[in-house]
Protein backbone atom coordinates (compact mmCIF):
# COMPACT_ATOMS: atom_id res chain seq x y z
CA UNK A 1 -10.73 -15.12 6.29
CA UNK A 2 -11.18 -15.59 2.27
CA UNK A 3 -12.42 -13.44 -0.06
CA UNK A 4 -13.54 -14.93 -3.70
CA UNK A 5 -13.93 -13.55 -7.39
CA UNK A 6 -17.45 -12.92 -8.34
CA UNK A 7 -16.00 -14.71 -11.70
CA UNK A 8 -14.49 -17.69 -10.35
CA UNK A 9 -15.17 -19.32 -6.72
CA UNK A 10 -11.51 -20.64 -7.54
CA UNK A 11 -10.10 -17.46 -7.07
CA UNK A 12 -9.13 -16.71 -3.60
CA UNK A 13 -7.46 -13.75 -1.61
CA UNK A 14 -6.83 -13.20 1.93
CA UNK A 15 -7.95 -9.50 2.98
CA UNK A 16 -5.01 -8.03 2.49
CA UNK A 17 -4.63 -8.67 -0.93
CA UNK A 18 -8.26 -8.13 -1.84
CA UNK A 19 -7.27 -5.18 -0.66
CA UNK A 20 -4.10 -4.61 -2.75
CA UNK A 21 -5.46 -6.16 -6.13
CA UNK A 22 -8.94 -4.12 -5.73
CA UNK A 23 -10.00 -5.99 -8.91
CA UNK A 24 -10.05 -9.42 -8.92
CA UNK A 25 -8.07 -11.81 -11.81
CA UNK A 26 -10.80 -11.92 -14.98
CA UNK A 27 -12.32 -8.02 -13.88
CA UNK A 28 -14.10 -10.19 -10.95
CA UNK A 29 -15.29 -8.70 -7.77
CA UNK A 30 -14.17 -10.03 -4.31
CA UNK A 31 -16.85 -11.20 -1.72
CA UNK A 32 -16.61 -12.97 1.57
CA UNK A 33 -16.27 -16.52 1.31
CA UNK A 34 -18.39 -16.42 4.34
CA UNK A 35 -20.46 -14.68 6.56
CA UNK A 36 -19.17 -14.15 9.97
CA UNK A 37 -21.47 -13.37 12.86
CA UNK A 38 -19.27 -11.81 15.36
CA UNK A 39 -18.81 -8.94 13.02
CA UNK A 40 -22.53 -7.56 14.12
CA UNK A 41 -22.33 -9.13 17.34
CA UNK A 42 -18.88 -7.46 18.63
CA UNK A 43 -20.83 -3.46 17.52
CA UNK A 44 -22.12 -2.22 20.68
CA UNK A 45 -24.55 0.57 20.82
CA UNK A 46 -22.88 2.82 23.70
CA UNK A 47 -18.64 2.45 21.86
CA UNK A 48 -17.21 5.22 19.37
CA UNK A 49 -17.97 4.65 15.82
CA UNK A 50 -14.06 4.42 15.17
CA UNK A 51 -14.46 1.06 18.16
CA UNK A 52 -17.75 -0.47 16.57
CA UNK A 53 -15.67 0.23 13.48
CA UNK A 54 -12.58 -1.85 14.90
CA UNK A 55 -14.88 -5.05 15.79
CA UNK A 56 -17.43 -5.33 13.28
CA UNK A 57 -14.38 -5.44 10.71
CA UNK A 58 -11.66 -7.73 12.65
CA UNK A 59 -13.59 -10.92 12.12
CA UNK A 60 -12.41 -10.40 8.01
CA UNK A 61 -9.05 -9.36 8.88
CA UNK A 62 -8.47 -12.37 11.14
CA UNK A 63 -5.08 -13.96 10.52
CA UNK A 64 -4.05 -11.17 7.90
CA UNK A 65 -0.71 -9.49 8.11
CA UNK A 66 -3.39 -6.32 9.18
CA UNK A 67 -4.89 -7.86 11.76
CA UNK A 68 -2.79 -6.31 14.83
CA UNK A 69 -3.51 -2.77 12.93
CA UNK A 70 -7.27 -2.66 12.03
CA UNK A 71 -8.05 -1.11 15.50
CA UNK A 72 -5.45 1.71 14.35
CA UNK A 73 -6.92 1.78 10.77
CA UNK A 74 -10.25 2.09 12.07
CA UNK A 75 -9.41 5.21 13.94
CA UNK A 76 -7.71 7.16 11.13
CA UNK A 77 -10.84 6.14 8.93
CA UNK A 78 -13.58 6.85 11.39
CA UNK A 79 -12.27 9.73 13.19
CA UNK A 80 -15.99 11.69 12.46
CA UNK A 81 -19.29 11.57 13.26
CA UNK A 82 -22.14 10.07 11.54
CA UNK A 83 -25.48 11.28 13.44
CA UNK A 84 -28.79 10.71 13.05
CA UNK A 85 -30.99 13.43 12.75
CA UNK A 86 -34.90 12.57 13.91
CA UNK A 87 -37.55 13.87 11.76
CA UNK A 88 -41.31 13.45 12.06
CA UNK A 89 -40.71 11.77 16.10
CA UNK A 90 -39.29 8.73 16.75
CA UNK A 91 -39.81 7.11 13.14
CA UNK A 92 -38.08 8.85 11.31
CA UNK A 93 -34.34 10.19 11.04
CA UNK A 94 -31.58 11.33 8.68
CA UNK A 95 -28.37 9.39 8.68
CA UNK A 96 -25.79 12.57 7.94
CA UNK A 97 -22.65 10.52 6.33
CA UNK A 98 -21.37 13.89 5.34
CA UNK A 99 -19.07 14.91 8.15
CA UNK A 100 -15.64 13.75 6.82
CA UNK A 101 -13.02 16.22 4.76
CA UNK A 102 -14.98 16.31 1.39
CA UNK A 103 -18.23 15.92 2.63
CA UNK A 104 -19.36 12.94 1.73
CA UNK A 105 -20.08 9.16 2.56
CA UNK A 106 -17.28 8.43 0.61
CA UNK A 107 -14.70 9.61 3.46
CA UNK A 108 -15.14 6.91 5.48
CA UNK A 109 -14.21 4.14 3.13
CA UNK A 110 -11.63 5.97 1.24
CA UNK A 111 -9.46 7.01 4.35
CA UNK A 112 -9.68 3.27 5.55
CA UNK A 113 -8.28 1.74 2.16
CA UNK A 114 -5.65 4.48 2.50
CA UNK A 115 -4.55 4.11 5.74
CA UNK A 116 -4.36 0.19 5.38
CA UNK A 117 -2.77 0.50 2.17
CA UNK A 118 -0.31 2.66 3.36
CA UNK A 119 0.43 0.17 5.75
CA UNK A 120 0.96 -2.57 3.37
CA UNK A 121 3.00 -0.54 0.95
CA UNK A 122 5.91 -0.01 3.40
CA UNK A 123 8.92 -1.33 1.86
CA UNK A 124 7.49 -2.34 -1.29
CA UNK A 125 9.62 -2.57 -4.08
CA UNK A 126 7.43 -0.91 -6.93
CA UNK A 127 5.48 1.94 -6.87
CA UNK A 128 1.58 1.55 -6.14
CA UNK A 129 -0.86 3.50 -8.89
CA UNK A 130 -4.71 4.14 -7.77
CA UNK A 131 -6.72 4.00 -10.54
CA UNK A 132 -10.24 5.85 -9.51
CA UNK A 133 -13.34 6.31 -11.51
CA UNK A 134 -15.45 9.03 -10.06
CA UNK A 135 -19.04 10.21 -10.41
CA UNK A 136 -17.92 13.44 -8.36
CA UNK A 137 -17.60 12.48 -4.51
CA UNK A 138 -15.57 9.31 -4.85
CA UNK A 139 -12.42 11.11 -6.35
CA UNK A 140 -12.49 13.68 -3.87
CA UNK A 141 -12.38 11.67 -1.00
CA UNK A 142 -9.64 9.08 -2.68
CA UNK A 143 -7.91 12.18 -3.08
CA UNK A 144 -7.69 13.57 -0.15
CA UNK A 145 -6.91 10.52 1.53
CA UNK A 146 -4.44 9.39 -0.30
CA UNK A 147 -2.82 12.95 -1.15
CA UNK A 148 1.18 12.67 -0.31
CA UNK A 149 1.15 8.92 0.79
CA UNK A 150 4.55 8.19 -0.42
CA UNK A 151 5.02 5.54 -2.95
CA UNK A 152 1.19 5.74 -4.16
CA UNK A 153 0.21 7.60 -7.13
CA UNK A 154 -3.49 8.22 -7.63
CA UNK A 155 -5.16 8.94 -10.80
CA UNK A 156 -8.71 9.87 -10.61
CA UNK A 157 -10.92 9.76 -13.83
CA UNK A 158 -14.35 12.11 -14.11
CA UNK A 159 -16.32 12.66 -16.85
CA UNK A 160 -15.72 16.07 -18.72
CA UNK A 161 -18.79 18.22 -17.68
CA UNK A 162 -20.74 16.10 -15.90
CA UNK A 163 -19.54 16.78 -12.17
CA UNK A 164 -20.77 20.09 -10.56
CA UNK A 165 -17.94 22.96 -10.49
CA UNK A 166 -17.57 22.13 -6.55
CA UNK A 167 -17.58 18.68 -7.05
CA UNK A 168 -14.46 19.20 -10.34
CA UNK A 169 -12.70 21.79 -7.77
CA UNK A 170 -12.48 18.79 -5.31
CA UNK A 171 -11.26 16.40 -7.98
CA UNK A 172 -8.73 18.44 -9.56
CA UNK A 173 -7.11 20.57 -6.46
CA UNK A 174 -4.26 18.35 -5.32
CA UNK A 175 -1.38 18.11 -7.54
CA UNK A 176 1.77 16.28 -5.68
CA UNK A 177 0.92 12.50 -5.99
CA UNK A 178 -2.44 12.85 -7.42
CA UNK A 179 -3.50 13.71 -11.03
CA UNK A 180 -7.01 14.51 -12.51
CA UNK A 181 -8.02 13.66 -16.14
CA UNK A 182 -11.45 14.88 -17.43
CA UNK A 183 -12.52 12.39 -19.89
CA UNK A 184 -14.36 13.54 -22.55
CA UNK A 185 -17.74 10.77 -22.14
CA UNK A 186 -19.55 9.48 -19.72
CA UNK A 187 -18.90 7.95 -15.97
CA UNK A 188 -19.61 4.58 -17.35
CA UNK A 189 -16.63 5.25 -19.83
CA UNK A 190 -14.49 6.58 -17.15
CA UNK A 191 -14.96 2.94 -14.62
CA UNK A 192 -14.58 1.41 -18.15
CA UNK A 193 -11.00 2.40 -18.78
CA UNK A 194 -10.21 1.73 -15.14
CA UNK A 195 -11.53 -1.86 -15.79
CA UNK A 196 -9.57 -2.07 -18.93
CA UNK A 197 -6.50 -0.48 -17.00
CA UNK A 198 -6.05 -4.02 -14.69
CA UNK A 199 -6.42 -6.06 -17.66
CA UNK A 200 -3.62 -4.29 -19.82
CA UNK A 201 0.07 -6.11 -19.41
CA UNK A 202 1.76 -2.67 -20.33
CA UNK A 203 0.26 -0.99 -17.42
CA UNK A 204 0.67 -3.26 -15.10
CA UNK A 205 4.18 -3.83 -15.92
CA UNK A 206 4.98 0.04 -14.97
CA UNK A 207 3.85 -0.35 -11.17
CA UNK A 208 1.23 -2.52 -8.82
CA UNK A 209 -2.21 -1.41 -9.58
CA UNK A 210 -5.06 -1.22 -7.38
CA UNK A 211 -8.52 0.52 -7.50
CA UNK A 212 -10.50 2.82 -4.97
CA UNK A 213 -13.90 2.80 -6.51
CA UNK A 214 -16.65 0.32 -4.17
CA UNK A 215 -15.57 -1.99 -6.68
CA UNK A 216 -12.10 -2.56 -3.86
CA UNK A 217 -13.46 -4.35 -0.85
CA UNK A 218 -11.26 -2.23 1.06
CA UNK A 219 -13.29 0.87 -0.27
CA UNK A 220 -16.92 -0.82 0.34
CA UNK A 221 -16.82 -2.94 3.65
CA UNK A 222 -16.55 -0.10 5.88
CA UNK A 223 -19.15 1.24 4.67
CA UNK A 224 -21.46 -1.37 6.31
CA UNK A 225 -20.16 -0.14 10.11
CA UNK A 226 -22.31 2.96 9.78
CA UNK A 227 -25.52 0.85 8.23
CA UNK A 228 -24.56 -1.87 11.74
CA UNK A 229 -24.14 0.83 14.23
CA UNK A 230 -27.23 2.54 13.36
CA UNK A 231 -28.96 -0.67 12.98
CA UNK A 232 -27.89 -1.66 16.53
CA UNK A 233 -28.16 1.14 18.02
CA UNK A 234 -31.78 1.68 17.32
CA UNK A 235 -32.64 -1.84 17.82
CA UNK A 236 -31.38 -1.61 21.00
CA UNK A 237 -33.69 1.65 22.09
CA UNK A 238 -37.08 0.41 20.06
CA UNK A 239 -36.52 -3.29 19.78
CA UNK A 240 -37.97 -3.45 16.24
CA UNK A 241 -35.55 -3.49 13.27
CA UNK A 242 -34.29 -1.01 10.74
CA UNK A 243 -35.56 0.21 7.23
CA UNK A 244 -33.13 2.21 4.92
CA UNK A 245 -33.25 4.48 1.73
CA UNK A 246 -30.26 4.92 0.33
CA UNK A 247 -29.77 7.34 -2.71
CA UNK A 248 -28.00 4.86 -4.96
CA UNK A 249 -25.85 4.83 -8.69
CA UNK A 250 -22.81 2.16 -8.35
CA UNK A 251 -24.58 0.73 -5.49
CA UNK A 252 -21.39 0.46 -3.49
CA UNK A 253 -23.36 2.01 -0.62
CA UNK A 254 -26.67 -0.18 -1.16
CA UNK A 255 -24.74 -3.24 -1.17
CA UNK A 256 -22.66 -1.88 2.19
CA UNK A 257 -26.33 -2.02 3.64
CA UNK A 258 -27.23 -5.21 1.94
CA UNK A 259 -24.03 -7.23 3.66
CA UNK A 260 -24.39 -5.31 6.81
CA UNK A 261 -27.92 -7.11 6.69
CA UNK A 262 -26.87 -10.38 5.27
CA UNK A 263 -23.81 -10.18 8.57
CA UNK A 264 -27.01 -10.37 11.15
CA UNK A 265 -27.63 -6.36 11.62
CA UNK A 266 -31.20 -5.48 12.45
CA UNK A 267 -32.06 -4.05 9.13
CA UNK A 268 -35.74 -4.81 7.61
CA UNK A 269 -36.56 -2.81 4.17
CA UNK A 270 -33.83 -1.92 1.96
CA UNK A 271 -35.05 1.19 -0.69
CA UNK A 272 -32.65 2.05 -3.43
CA UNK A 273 -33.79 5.68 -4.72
CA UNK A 274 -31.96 6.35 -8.04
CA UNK A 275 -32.56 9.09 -10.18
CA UNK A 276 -33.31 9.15 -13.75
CA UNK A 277 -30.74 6.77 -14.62
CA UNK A 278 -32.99 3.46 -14.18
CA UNK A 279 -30.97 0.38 -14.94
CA UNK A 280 -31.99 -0.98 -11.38
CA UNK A 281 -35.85 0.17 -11.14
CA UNK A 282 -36.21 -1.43 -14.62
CA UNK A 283 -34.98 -4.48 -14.20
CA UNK A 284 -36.52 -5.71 -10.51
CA UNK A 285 -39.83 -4.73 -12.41
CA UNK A 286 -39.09 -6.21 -16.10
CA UNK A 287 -37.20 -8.88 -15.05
CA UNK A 288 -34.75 -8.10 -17.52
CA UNK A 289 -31.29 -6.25 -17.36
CA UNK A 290 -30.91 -3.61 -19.66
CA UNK A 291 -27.53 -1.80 -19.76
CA UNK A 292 -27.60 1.60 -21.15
CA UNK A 293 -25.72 4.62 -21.35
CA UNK A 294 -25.74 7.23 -18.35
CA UNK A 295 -27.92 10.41 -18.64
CA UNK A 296 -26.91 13.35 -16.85
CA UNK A 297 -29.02 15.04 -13.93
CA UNK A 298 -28.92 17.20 -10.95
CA UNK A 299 -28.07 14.30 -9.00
CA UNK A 300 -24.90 14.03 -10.80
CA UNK A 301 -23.00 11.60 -7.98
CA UNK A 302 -25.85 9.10 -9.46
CA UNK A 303 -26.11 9.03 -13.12
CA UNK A 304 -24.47 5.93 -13.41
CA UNK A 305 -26.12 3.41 -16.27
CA UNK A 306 -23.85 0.22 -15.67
CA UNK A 307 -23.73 0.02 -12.02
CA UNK A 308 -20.57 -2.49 -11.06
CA UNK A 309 -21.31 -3.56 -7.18
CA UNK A 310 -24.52 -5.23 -9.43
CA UNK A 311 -22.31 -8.11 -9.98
CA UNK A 312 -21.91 -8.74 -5.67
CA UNK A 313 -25.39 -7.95 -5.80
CA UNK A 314 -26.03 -10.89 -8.49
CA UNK A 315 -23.80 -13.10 -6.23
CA UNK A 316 -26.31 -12.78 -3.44
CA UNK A 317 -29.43 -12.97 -5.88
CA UNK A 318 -28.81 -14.17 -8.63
CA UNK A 319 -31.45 -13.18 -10.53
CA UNK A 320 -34.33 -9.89 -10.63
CA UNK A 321 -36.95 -11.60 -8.88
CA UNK A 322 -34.53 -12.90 -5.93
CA UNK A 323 -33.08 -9.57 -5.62
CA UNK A 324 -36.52 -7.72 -5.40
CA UNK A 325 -37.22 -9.75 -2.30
CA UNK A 326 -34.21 -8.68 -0.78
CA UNK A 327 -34.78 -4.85 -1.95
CA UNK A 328 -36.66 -2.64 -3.86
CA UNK A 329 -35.51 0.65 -6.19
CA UNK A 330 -37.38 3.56 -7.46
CA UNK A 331 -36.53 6.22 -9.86
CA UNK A 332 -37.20 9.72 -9.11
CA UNK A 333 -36.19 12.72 -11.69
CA UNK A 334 -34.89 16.07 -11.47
CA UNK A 335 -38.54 17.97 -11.35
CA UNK A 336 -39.35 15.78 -7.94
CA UNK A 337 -35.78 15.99 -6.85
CA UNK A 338 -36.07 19.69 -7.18
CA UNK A 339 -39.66 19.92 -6.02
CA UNK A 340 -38.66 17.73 -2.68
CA UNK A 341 -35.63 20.24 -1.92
CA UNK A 342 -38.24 23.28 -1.77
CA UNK A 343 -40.54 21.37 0.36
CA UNK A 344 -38.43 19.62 2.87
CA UNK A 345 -36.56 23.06 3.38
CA UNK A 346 -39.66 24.29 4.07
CA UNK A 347 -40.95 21.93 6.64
CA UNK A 348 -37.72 21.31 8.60
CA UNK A 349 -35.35 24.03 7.79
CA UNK A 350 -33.06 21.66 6.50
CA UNK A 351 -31.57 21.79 3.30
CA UNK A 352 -30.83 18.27 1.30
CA UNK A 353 -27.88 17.73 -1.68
CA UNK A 354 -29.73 16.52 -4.49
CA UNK A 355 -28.90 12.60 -3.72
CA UNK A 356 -30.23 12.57 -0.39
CA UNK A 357 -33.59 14.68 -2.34
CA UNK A 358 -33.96 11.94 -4.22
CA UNK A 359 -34.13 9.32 -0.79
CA UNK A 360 -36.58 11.82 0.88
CA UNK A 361 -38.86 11.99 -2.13
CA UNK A 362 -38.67 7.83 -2.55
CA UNK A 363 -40.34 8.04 1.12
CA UNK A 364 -42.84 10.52 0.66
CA UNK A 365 -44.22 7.75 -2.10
CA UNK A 366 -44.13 4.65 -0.01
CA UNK A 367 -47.62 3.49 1.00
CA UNK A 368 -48.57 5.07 4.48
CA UNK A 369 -48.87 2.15 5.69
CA UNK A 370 -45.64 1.03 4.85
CA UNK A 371 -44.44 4.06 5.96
CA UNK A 372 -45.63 3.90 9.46
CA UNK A 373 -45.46 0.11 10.21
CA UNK A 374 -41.27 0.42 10.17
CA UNK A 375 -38.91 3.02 11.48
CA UNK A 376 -37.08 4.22 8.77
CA UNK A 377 -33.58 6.06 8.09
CA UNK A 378 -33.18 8.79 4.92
CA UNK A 379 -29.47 8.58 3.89
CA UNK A 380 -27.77 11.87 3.67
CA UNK A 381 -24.62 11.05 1.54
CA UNK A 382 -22.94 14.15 0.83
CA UNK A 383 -23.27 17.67 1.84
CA UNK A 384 -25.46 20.68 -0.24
CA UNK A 385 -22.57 22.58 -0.07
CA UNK A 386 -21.60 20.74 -2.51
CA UNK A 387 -24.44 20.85 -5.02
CA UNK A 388 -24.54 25.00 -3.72
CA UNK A 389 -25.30 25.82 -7.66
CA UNK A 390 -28.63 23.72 -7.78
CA UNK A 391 -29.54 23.85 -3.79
CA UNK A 392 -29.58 27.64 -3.19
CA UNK A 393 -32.00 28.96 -6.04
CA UNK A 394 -34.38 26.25 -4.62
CA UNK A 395 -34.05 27.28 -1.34
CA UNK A 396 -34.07 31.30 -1.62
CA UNK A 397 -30.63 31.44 0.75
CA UNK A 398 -26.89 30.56 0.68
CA UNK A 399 -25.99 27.35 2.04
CA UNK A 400 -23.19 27.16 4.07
CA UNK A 401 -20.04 25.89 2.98
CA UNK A 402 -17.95 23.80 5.88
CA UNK A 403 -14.35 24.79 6.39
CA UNK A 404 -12.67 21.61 5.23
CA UNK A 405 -14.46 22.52 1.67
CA UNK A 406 -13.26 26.38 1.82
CA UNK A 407 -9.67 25.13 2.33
CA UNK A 408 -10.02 23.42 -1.03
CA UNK A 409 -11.28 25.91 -2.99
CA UNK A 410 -8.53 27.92 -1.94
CA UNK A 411 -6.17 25.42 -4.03
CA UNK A 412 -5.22 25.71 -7.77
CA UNK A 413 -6.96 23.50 -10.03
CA UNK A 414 -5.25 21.45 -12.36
CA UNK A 415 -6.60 18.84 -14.95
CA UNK A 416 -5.39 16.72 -17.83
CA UNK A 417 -8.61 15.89 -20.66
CA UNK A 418 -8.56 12.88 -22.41
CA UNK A 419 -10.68 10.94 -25.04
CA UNK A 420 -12.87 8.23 -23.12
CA UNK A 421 -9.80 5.76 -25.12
CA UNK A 422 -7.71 2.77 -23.43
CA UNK A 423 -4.95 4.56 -25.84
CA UNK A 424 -5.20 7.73 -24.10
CA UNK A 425 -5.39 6.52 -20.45
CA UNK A 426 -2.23 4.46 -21.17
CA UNK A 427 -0.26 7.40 -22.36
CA UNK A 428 -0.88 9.53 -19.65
CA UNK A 429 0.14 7.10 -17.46
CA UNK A 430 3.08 6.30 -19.44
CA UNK A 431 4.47 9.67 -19.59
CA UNK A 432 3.89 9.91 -16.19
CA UNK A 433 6.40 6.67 -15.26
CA UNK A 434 8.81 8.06 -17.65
C-alpha cells in the first residue's frame, strides 16, 4: 500500500513512513494512493472495536514492516468504548468519542501513532522529536500517549490563553519526555511553526522529526474505524445508511468520516458544524477560500481559521462546489452554543462540551424534513468536564469530572512561553538537544 503527497503525486511512502515523516517532502499531506474495499468490508457489526479496528486498517498496512503488529496496535489504541447514545427513538443518537484518558476523540488516534511509532523507533539510531500543534484536546492526548516512550521527545505547542484552564492543565502536566510551550498568538501560528519546523535543515539535523496533529496519517486514519463501525453497525440493524454531524476546526475528524465514506461505509449526509470561525461555511457558499485569522470562542478546540486536513479535502474535491456535494458546513456562535447547552440539558439530562453544542444546535436547524428522512449521529468529541468553567453556570450543577482527568490535575504544571517566532521554537528546541 502507497501513500502520496497532496503536493506531488511523485512523492510516495509506504505506511510506515507516512507514518514516521508525518509531513510529507514540500509541507504536503499523505493520502492513499488508493481506495481499498476490504477495509469496510473486513468491520463486522457483532467484533470489539479494538478487532473492527485491526481489519478495517490492515488493508493500508499490507506488506509494511507493521503489518504482523497492527492487530497489537489496534488493541493498545482502541482499548475503550465508543457508544452510541439514542436520542429522540431510533433516529437519532450521540456518538460519545470521549471515553479514552483525556477525554476526547483525540485518544484514539493519538495512542495508535504512539504505539506504532514506538514500534518503529526500536533501535533507531537518533532520537525521534514530536512536534504537536494543539487547539486544546490534541496535545493532551499526544501527551499522554506518548509520555515516557523512550527515545521520543514530544513538544506540544498551544496558544497562550486560548485553551480552557482544564484543557492547559492537560497540556502542561507531564514533564519527563514531554514539554509544553504557550505561544503567545494564535492556533494557526502554533501549526504554523510546526509546519515551518519540518522545513528547517537545523532542526532536522538535531533528531528525526515527525508530527501528531491529523495532519500525520497515522494520527487521522483511525479515526475513520469509529465513523465505519457505527456506519455498519447501524446499517446492519435499519438497512438504510448513515448521516453524521461532526463539530469540526482542522477537519481531521470530518475528513476521518469523509474517507471512511469514500472506503464504501454506509454513510449518507456529512454536516460539518463549526463555530464562529467560518473559513469552511464561507467558502462552500461563496465559492471562494478566504483564509483568515482564528477568533477565539467557547468552543475553543475549534477556533481554527486555516484548517490543514482542507488540503486532503481539496484532493478529493478539488474545488467549493465539488466539495459541497460531498458535504455541507454551518457556523453556529457562542449565544446558540450556549443557548443549545441549557436546552438539551433540559430535555435529556445530558450535558454537552461546547463542540458537541455546536453539532446538536447544527441539527436542530436542518429542515424537518431532512431531519426525519435520514437517521442521523451527533458527534460527542470530548467530555464537559473539560469545558466545566463554561458548562456548569449553563447548566445550574457540577459536572462530573472522570477519574483519568482527576489524576491529572493532581500533577504539577509546567510551561515554557514563547513568541509565535520560527526563532523562538528553534531555540527551545536547541537548548533542549544541548
Amino acid at each position: 500500500m502507497q501513500f502520496v503527497s497532496t503536493r506531488d503525486a511523485q512523492h510516495r511512502a509506504g505506511f510506515s513512513a507516512a507514518l514516521s515523516r508525518g509531513l510529507a517532502a514540500g509541507g504536503g499531506l499523505y493520502v492513499p494512493l488508493e481506495w481499498p474495499g476490504a477495509a469496510v468490508a473486513a468491520v463486522r457489526p457483532g467484533d470489539t472495536l479494538a478487532q473492527q479496528a485491526a481489519g478495517f486498517l490492515a488493508p493500508f498496512a499490507s506488506g509494511d514492516p507493521l503489518q504482523a503488529d497492527m492487530p497489537a496496535i489496534a488493541a493498545e489504541a482502541f482499548n475503550f468504548p465508543a457508544p452510541l447514545v439514542p436520542l429522540d427513538g431510533a433516529r437519532l443518537g450521540v456518538l460519545e468519542l470521549f471515553h479514552g484518558p483525556t477525554a476526547a476523540f483525540k485518544d484514539f488516534g493519538a495512542r495508535f501513532l504512539a504505539a506504532a511509532l514506538a514500534r518503529l523507533r526500536r533501535g533507531a539510531a537518533r532520537p525521534l522529536k514530536i512536534l504537536v500543534a494543539t487547539s486544546g484536546d490534541t496535545g493532551g492526548a499526544v501527551a499522554a500517549a506518548f509520555h515516557r516512550q523512550p527515545g521520543i521527545e514530544v513538544v506540544v505547542l498551544f496558544p497562550k490563553g486560548k485553551v480552557s484552564p482544564t484543557q492547559q492543565q492537560q497540556l502542561t502536566c507531564w514533564g519527563d519526555n514531554v514539554h509544553s510551550l504557550a505561544v503567545r498568538g494564535t492556533f494557526d501560528d502554533c501549526q504554523r511553526l510546526v509546519k515551518q519546523a519540518f522545513l528547517e535543515p537545523s532542526l532536522s539535523a538535531l533528531s528525526d522529526l515527525s508530527s501528531a496533529n491529523s495532519i500525520n496519517l497515522g494520527r487521522l486514519l483511525p479515526q475513520s474505524v469509529y465513523y465505519a463501525a457505527t456506519s455498519v453497525r447501524l446499517h446492519a440493524q435499519s438497512g438504510a445508511p448513515v448521516s453524521f454531524i461532526i463539530p469540526s476546526g482542522n477537519l481531521g475528524n470530518a475528513t476521518a468520516c469523509v474517507w471512511a465514506r469514500r472506503l464504501g461505509a454506509p454513510i449518507e449526509e456529512i454536516v460539518l458544524a463549526h463555530n464562529a470561525n467560518r473559513t469552511v461555511p464561507d467558502y462552500l457558499a461563496e465559492g471562494v477560500l478566504r483564509i483568515r485569522a482564528s477568533v477565539p470562542t467557547l468552543a475553543s478546540a475549534m477556533d481554527v481559521g486555516n484548517p490543514s486536513n482542507l488540503e486532503r479535502l481539496s484532493a478529493l474535491y478539488p474545488d467549493a462546489k465539488a466539495l459541497g456535494l460531498a458535504l455541507s458546513a454551518v457556523s453556529v456562535d457562542d449565544g446558540a452554543i450556549s443557548a443549545r447547552i441549557r436546552a438539551d440539558h433540559d430535555r435529556y439530562g445530558l450535558i454537552w462540551c461546547p463542540h458537541t453544542a455546536a453539532a446538536a444546535e447544527a441539527w436542530a436547524q436542518l429542515q424537518p424534513a431532512r431531519r426525519e428522512g435520514r437517521h442521523w449521529v451527533l458527534v460527542a468529541t470530548a467530555h464537559p468536564a473539560k469545558f466545566r468553567e463554561i458548562v456548569e453556570p449553563l447548566v445550574g450543577q457540577k459536572v462530573p469530572v472522570p477519574e483519568s482527568l482527576e489524576r491529572l490535575f493532581r500533577r504539577a504544571s509546567q510551561y515554557t512561553e514563547i513568541d509565535a517566532t520560527l526563532d523562538s521554537l528553534r531555540a527551545v528546541i536547541e537548548r533542549r538537544a544541548a
